[in-house]
PDB file of N, CA and C in Angstrom:
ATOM      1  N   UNK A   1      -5.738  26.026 -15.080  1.00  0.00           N
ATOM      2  CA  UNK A   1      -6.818  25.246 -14.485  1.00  0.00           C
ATOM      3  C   UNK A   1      -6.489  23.755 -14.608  1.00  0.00           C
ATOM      4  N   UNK A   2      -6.469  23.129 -13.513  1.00  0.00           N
ATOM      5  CA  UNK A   2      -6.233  21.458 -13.222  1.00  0.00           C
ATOM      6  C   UNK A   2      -7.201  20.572 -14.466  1.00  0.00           C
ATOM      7  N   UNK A   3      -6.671  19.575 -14.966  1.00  0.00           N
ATOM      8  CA  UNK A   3      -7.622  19.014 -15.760  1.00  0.00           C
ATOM      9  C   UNK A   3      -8.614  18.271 -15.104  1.00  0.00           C
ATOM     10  N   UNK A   4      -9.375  18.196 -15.787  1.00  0.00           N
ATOM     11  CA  UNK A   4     -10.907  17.090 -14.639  1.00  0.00           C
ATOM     12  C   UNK A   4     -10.540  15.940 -15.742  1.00  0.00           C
ATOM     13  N   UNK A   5     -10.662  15.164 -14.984  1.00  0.00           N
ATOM     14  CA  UNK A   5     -11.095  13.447 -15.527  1.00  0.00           C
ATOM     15  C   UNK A   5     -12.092  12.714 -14.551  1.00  0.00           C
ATOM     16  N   UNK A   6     -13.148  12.238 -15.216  1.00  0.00           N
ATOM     17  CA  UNK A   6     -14.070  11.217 -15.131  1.00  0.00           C
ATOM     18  C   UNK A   6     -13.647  10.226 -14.129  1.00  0.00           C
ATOM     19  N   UNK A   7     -14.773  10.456 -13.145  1.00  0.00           N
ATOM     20  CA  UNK A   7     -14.419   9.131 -11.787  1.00  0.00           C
ATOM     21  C   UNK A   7     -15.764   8.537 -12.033  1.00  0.00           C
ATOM     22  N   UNK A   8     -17.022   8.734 -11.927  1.00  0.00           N
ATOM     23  CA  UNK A   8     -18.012   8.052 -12.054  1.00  0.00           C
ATOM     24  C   UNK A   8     -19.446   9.616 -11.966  1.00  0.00           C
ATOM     25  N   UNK A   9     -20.352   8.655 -12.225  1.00  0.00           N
ATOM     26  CA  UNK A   9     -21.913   9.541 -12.390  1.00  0.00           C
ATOM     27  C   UNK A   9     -22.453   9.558 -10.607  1.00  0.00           C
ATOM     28  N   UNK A  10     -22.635  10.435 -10.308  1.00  0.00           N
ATOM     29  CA  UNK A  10     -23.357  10.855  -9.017  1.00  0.00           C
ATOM     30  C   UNK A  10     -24.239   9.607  -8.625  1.00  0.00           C
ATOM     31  N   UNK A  11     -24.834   9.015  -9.598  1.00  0.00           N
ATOM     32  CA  UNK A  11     -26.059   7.969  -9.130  1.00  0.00           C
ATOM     33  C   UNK A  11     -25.363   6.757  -9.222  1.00  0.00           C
ATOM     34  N   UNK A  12     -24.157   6.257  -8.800  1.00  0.00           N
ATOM     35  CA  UNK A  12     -23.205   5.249  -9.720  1.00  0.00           C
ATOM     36  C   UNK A  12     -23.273   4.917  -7.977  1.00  0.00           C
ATOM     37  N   UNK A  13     -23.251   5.847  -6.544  1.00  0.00           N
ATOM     38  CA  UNK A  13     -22.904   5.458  -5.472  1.00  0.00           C
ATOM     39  C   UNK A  13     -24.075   6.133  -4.730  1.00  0.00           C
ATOM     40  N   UNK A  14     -24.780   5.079  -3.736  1.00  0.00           N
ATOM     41  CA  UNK A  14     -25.553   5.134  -2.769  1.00  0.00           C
ATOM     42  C   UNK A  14     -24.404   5.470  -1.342  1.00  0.00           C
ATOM     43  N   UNK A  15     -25.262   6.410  -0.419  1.00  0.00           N
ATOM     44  CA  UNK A  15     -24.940   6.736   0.626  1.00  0.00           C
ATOM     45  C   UNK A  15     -24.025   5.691   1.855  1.00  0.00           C
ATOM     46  N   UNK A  16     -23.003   5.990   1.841  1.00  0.00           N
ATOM     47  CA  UNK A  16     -22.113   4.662   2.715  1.00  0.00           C
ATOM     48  C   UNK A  16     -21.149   3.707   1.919  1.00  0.00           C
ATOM     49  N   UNK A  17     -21.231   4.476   0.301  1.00  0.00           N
ATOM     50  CA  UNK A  17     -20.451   3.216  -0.440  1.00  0.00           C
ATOM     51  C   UNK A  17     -19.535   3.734  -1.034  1.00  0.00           C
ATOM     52  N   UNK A  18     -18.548   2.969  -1.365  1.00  0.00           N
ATOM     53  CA  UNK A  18     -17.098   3.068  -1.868  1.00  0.00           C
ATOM     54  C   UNK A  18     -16.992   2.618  -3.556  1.00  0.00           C
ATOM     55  N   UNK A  19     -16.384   3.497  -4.155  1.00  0.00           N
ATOM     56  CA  UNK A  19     -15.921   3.447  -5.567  1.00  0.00           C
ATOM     57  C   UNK A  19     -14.754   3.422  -6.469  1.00  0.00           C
ATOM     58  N   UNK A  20     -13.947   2.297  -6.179  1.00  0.00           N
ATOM     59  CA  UNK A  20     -12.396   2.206  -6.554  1.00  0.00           C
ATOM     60  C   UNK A  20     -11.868   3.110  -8.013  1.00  0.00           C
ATOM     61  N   UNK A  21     -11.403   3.679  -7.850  1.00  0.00           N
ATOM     62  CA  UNK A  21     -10.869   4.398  -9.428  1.00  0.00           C
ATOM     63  C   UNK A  21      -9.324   4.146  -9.518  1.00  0.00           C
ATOM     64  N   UNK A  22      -9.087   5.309 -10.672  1.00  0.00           N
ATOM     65  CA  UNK A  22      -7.272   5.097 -10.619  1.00  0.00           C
ATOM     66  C   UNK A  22      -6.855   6.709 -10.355  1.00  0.00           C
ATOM     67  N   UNK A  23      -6.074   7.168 -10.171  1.00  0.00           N
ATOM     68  CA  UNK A  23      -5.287   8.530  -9.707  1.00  0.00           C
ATOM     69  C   UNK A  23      -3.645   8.403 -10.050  1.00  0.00           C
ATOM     70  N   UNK A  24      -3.787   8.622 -11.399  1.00  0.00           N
ATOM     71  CA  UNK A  24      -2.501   8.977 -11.824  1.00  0.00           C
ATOM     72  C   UNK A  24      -1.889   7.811 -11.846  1.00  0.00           C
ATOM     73  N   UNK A  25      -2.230   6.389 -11.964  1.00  0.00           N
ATOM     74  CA  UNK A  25      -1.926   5.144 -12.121  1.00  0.00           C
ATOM     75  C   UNK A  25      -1.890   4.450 -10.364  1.00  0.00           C
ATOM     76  N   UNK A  26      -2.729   5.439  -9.758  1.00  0.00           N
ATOM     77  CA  UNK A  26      -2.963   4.630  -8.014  1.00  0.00           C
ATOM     78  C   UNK A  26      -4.304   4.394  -7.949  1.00  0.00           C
ATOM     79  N   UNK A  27      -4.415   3.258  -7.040  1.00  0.00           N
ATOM     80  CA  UNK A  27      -5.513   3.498  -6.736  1.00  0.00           C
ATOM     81  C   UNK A  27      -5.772   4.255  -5.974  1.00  0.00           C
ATOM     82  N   UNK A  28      -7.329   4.550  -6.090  1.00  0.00           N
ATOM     83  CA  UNK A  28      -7.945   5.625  -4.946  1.00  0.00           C
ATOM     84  C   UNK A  28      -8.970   5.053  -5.004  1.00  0.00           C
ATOM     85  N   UNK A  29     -10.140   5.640  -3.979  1.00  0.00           N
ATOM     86  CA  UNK A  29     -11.113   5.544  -3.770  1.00  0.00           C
ATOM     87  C   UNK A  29     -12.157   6.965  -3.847  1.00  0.00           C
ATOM     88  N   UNK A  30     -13.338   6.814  -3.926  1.00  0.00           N
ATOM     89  CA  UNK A  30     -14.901   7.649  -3.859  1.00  0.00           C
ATOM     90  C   UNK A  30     -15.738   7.475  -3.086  1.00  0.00           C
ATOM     91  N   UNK A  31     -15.991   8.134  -1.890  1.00  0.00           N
ATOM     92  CA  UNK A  31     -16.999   7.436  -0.819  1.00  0.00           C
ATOM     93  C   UNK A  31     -18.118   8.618  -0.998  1.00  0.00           C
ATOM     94  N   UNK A  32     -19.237   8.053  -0.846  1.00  0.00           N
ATOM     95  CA  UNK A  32     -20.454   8.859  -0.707  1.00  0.00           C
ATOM     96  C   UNK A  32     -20.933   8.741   0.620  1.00  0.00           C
ATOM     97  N   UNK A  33     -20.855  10.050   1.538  1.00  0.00           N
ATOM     98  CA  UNK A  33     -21.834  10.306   2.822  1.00  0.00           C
ATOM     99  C   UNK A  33     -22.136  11.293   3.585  1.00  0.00           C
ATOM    100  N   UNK A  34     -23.633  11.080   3.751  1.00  0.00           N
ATOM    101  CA  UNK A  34     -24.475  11.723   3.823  1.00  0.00           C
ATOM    102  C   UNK A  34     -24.374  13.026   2.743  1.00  0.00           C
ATOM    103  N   UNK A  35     -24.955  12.363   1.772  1.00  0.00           N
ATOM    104  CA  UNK A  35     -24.595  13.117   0.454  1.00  0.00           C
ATOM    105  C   UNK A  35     -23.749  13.649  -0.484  1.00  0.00           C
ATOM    106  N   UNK A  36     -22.495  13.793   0.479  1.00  0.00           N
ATOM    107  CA  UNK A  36     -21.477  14.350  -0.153  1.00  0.00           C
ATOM    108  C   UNK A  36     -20.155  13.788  -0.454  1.00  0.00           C
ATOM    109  N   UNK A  37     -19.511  14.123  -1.514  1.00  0.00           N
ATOM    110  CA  UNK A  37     -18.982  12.673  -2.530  1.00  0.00           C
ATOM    111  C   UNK A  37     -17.601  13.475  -1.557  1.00  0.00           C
ATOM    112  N   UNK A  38     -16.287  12.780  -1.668  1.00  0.00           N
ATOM    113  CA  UNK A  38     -14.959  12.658  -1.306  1.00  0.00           C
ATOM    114  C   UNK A  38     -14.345  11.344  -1.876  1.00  0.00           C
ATOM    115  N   UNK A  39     -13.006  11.734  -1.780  1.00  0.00           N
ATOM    116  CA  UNK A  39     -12.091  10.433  -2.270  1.00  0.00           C
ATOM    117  C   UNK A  39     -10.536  11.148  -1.962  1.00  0.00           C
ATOM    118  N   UNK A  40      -9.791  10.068  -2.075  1.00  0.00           N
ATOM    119  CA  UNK A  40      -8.762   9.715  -1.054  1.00  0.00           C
ATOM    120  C   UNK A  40      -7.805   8.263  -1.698  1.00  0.00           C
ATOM    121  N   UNK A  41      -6.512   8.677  -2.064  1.00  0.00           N
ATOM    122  CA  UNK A  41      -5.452   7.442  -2.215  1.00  0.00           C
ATOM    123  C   UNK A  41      -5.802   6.473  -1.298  1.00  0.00           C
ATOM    124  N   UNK A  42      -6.050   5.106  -2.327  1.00  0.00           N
ATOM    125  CA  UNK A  42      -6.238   4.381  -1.339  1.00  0.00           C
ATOM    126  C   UNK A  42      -5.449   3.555  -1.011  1.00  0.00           C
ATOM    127  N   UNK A  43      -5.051   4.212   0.768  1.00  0.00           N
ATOM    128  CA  UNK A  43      -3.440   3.931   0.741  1.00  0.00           C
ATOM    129  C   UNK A  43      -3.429   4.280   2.721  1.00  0.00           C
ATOM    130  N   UNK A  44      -3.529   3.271   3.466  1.00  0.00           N
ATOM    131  CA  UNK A  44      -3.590   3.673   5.147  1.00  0.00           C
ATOM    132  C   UNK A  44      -2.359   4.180   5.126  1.00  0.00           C
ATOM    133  N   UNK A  45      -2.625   5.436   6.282  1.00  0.00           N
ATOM    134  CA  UNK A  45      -1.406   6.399   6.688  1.00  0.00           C
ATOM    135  C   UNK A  45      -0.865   5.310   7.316  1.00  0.00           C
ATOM    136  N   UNK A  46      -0.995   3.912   7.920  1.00  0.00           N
ATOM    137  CA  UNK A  46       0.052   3.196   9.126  1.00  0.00           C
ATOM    138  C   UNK A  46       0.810   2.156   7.858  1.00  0.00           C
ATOM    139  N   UNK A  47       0.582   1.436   7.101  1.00  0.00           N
ATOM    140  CA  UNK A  47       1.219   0.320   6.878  1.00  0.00           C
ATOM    141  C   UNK A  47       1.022   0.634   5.519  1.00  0.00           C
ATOM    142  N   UNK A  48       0.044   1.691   4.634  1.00  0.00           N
ATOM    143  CA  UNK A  48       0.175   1.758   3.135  1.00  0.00           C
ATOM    144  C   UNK A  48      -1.375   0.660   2.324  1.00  0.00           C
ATOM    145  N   UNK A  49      -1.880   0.257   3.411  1.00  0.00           N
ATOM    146  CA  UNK A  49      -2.941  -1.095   3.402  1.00  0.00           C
ATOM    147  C   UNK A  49      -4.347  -0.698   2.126  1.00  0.00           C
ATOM    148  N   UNK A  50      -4.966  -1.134   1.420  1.00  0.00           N
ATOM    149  CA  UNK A  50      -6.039  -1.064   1.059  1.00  0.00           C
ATOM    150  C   UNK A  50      -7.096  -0.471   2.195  1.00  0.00           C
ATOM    151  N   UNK A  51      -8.130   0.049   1.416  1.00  0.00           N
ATOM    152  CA  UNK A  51      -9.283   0.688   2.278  1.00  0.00           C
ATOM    153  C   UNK A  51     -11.050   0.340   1.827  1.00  0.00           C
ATOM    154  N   UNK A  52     -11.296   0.098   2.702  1.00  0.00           N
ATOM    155  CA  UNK A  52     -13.227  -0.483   2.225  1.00  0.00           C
ATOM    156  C   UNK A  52     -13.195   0.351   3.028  1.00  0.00           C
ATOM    157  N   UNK A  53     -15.224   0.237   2.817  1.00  0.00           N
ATOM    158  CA  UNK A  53     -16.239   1.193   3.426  1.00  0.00           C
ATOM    159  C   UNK A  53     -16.663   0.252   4.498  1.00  0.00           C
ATOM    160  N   UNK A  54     -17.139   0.614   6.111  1.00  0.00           N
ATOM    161  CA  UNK A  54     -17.702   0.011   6.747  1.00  0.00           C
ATOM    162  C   UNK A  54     -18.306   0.610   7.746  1.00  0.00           C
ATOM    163  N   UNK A  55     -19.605   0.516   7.729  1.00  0.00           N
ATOM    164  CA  UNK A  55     -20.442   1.109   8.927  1.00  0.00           C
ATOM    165  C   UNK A  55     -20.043   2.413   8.719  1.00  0.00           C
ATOM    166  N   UNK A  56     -20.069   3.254   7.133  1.00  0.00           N
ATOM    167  CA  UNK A  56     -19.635   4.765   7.537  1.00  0.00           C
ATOM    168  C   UNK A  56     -18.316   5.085   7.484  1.00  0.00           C
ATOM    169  N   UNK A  57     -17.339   4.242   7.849  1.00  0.00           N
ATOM    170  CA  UNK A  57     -16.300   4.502   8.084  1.00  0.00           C
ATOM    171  C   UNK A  57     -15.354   4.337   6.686  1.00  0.00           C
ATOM    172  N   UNK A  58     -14.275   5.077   6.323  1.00  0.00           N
ATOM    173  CA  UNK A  58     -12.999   4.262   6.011  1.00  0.00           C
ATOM    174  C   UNK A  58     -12.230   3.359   6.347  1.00  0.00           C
ATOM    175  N   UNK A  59     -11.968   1.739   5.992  1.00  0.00           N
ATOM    176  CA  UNK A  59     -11.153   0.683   6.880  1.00  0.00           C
ATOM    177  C   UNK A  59     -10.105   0.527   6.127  1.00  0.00           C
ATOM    178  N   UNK A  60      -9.278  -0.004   6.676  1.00  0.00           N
ATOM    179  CA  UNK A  60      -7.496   0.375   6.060  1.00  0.00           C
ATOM    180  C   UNK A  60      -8.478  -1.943   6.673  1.00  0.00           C
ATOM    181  N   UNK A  61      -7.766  -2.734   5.054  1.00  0.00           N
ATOM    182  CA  UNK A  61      -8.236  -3.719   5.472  1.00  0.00           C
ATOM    183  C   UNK A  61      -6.915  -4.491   5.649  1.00  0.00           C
ATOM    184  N   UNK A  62      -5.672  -4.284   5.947  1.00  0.00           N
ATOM    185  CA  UNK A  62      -4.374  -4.974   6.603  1.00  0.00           C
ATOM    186  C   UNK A  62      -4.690  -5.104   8.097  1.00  0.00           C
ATOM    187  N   UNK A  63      -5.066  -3.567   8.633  1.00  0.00           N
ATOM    188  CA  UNK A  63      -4.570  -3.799  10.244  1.00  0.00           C
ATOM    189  C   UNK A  63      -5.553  -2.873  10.881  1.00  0.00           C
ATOM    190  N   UNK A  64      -6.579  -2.657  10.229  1.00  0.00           N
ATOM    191  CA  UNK A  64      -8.077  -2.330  10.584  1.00  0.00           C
ATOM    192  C   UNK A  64      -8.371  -0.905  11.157  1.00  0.00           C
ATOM    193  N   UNK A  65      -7.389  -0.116  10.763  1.00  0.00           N
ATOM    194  CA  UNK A  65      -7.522   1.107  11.506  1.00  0.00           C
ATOM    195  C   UNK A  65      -8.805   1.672  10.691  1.00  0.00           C
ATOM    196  N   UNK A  66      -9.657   2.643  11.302  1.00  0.00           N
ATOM    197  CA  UNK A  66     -10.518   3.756  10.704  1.00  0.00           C
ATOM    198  C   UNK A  66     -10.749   5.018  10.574  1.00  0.00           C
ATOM    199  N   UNK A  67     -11.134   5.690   9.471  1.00  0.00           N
ATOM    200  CA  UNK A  67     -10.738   6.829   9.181  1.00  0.00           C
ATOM    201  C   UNK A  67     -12.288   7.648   9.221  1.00  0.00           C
ATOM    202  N   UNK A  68     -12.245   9.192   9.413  1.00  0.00           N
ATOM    203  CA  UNK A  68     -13.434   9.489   9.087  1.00  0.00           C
ATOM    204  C   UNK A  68     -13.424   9.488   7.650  1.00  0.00           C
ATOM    205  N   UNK A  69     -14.368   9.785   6.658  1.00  0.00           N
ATOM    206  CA  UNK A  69     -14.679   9.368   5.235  1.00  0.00           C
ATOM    207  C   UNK A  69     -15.265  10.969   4.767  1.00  0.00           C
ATOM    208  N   UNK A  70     -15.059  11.847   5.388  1.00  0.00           N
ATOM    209  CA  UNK A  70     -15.580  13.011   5.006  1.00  0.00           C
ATOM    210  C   UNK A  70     -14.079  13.658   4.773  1.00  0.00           C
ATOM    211  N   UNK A  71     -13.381  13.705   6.349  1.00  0.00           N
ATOM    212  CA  UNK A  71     -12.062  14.606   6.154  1.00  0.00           C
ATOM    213  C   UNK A  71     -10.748  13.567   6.241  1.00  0.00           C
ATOM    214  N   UNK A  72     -10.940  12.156   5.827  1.00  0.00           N
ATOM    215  CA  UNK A  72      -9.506  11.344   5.754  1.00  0.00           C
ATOM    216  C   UNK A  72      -8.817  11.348   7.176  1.00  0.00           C
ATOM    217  N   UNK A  73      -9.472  11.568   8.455  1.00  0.00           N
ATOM    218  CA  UNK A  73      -8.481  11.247   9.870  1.00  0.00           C
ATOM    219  C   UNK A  73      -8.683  10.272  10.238  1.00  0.00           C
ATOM    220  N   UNK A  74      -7.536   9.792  10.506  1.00  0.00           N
ATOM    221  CA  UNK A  74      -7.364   8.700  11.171  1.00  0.00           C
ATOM    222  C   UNK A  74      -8.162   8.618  12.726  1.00  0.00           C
ATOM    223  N   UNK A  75      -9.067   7.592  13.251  1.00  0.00           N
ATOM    224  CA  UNK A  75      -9.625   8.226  14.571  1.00  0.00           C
ATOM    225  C   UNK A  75      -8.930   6.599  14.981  1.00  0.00           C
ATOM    226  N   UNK A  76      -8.801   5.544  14.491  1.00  0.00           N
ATOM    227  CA  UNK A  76      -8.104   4.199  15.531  1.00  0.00           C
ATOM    228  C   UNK A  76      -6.821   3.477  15.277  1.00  0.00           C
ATOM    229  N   UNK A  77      -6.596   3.443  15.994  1.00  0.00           N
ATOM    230  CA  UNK A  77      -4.491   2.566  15.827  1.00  0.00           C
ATOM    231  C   UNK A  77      -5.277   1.651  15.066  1.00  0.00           C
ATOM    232  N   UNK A  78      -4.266   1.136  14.170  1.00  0.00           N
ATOM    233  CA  UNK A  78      -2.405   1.312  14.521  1.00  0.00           C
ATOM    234  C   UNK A  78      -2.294   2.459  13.828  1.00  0.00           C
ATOM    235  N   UNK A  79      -3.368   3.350  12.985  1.00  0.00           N
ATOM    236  CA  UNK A  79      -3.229   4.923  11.845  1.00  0.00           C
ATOM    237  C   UNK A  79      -2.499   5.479  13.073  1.00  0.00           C
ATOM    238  N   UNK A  80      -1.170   6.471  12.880  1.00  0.00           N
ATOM    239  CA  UNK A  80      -0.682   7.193  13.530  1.00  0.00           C
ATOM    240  C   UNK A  80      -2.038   8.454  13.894  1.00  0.00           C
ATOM    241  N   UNK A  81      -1.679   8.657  15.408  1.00  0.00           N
ATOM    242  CA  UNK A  81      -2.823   9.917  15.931  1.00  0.00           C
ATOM    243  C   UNK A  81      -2.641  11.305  14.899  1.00  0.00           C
ATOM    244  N   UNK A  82      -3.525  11.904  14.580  1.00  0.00           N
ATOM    245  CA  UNK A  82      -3.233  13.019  13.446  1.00  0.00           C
ATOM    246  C   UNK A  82      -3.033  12.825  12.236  1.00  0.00           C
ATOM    247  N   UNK A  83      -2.846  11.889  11.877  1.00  0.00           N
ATOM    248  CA  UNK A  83      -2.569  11.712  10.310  1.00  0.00           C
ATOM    249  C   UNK A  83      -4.098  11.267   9.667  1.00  0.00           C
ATOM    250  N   UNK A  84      -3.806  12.155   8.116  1.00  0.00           N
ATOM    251  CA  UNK A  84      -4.923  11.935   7.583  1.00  0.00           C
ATOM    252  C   UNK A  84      -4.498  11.027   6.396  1.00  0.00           C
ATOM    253  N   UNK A  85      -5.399  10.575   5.662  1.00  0.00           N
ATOM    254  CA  UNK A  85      -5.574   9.697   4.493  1.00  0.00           C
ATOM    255  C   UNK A  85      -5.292  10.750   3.095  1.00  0.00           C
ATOM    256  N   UNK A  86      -4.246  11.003   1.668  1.00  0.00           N
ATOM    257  CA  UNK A  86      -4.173  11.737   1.086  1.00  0.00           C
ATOM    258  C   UNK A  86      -5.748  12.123   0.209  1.00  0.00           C
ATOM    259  N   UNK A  87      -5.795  12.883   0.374  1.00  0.00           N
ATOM    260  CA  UNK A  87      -7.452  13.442  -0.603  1.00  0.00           C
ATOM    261  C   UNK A  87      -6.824  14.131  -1.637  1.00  0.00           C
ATOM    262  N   UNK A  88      -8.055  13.588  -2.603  1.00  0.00           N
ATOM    263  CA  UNK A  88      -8.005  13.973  -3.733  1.00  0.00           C
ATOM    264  C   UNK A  88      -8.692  14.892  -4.332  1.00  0.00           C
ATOM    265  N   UNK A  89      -9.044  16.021  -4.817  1.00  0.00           N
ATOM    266  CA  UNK A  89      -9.667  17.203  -4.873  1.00  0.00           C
ATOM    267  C   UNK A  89     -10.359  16.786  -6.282  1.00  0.00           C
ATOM    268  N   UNK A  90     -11.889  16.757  -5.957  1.00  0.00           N
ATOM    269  CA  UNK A  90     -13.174  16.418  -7.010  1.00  0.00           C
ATOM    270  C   UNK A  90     -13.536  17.497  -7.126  1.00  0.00           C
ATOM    271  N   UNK A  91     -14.649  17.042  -7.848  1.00  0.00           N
ATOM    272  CA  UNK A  91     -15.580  18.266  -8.530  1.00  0.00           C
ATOM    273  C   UNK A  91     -16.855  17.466  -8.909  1.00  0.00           C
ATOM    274  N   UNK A  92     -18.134  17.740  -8.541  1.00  0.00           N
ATOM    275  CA  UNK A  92     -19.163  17.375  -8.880  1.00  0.00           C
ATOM    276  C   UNK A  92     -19.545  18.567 -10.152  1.00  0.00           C
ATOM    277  N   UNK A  93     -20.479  18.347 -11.496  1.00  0.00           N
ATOM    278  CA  UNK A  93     -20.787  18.560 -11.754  1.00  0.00           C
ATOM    279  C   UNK A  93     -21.962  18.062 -12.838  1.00  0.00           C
ATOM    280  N   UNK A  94     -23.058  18.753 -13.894  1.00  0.00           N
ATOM    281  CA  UNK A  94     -24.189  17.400 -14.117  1.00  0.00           C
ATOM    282  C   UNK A  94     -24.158  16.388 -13.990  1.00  0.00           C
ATOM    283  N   UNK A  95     -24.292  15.731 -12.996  1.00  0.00           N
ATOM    284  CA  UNK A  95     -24.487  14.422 -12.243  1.00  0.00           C
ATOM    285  C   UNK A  95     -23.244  13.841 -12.392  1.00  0.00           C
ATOM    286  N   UNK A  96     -21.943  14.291 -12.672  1.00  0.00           N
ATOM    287  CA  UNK A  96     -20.972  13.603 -13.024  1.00  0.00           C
ATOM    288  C   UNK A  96     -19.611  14.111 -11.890  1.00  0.00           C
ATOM    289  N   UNK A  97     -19.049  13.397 -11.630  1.00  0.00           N
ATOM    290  CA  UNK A  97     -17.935  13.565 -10.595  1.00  0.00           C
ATOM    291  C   UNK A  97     -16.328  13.452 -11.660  1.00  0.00           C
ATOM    292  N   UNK A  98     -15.367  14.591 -10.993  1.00  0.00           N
ATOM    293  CA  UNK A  98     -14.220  14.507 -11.781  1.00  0.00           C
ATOM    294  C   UNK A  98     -12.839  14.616 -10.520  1.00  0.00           C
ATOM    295  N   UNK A  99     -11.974  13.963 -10.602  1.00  0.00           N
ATOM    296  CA  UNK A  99     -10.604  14.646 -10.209  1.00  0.00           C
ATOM    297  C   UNK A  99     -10.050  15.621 -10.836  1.00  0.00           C
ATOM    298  N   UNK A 100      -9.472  16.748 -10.097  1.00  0.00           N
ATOM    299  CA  UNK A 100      -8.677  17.695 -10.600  1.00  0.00           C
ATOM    300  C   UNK A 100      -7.300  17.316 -10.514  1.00  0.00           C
ATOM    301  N   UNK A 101      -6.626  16.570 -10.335  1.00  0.00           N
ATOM    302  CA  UNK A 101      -5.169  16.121 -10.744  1.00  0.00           C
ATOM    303  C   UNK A 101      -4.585  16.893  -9.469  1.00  0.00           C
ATOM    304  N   UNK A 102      -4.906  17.192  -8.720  1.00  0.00           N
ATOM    305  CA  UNK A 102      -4.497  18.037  -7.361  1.00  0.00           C
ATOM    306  C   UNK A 102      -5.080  16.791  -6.036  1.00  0.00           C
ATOM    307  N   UNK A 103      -4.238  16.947  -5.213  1.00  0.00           N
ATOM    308  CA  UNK A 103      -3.642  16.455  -3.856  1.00  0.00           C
ATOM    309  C   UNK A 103      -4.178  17.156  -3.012  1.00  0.00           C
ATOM    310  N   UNK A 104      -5.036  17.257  -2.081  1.00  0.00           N
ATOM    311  CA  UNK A 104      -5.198  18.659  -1.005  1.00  0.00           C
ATOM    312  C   UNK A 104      -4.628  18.437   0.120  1.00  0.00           C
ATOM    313  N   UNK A 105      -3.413  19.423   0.368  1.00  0.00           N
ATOM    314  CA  UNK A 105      -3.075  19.297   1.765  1.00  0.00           C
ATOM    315  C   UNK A 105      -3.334  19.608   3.310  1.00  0.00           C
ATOM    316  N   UNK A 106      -3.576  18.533   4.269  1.00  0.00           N
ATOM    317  CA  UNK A 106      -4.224  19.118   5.031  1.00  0.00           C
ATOM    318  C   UNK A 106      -3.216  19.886   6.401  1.00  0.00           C
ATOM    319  N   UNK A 107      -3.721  21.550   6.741  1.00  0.00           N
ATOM    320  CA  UNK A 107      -2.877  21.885   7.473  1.00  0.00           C
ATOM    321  C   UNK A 107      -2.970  21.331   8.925  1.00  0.00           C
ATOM    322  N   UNK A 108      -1.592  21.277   9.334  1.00  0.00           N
ATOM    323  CA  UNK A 108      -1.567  20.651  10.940  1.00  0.00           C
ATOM    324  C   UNK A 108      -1.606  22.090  11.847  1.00  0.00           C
ATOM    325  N   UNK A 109      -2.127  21.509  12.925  1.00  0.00           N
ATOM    326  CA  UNK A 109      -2.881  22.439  14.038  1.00  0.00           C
ATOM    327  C   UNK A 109      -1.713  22.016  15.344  1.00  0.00           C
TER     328      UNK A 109
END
């Protein structure tokens, strides 16, 4: 079983907001929306860029591409078409959110 480590408390992020952590000495990120927590290296599939929250979205803040924030796709250039953002596999539990030290890969169609 993957180890869990501590990203933050469920009530730590309101709906639409972003929560910088570390992942194995990277950064990553924690977005909360429409209830449901995700996170993701924070790291744009085009240039490698930092990522904020905006209007909902994931923003890669070098060269402005956006991602959905639920499943990490890229939906605007310069993010290559199809590529997703790496996710990081959480775990909610009493009000507390964890990484499992696992990567989830997403299959191509």
């Amino acid at each position: 079983m993957p180890r869990e480590i501590f990203i933050a408390k469920t009530s730590d992020l309101k709906d639409g907001e972003l929560k910088k952590f570390k992942y194995k000495g990277r950064s990553a990120v924690l977005v909360k929306i429409d209830g449901e927590f995700h996170a993701f290296l924070d790291y744009c599939t085009h240039a490698g860029g930092p990522l904020t929250m905006e209007n909902c979205k994931l923003k890669c803040l070098t060269h402005y591409a956006l991602f959905n924030p639920k499943t990490g796709e890229a939906e605007t250039l310069p993010a290559p078409k199809g590529s997703y953002l790496m996710e990081i596999k959480i775990k909610e539990e009493n009000g507390n959110i964890y990484h499992l030290n696992t990567i989830v890969f997403k299959d191509k169609k």
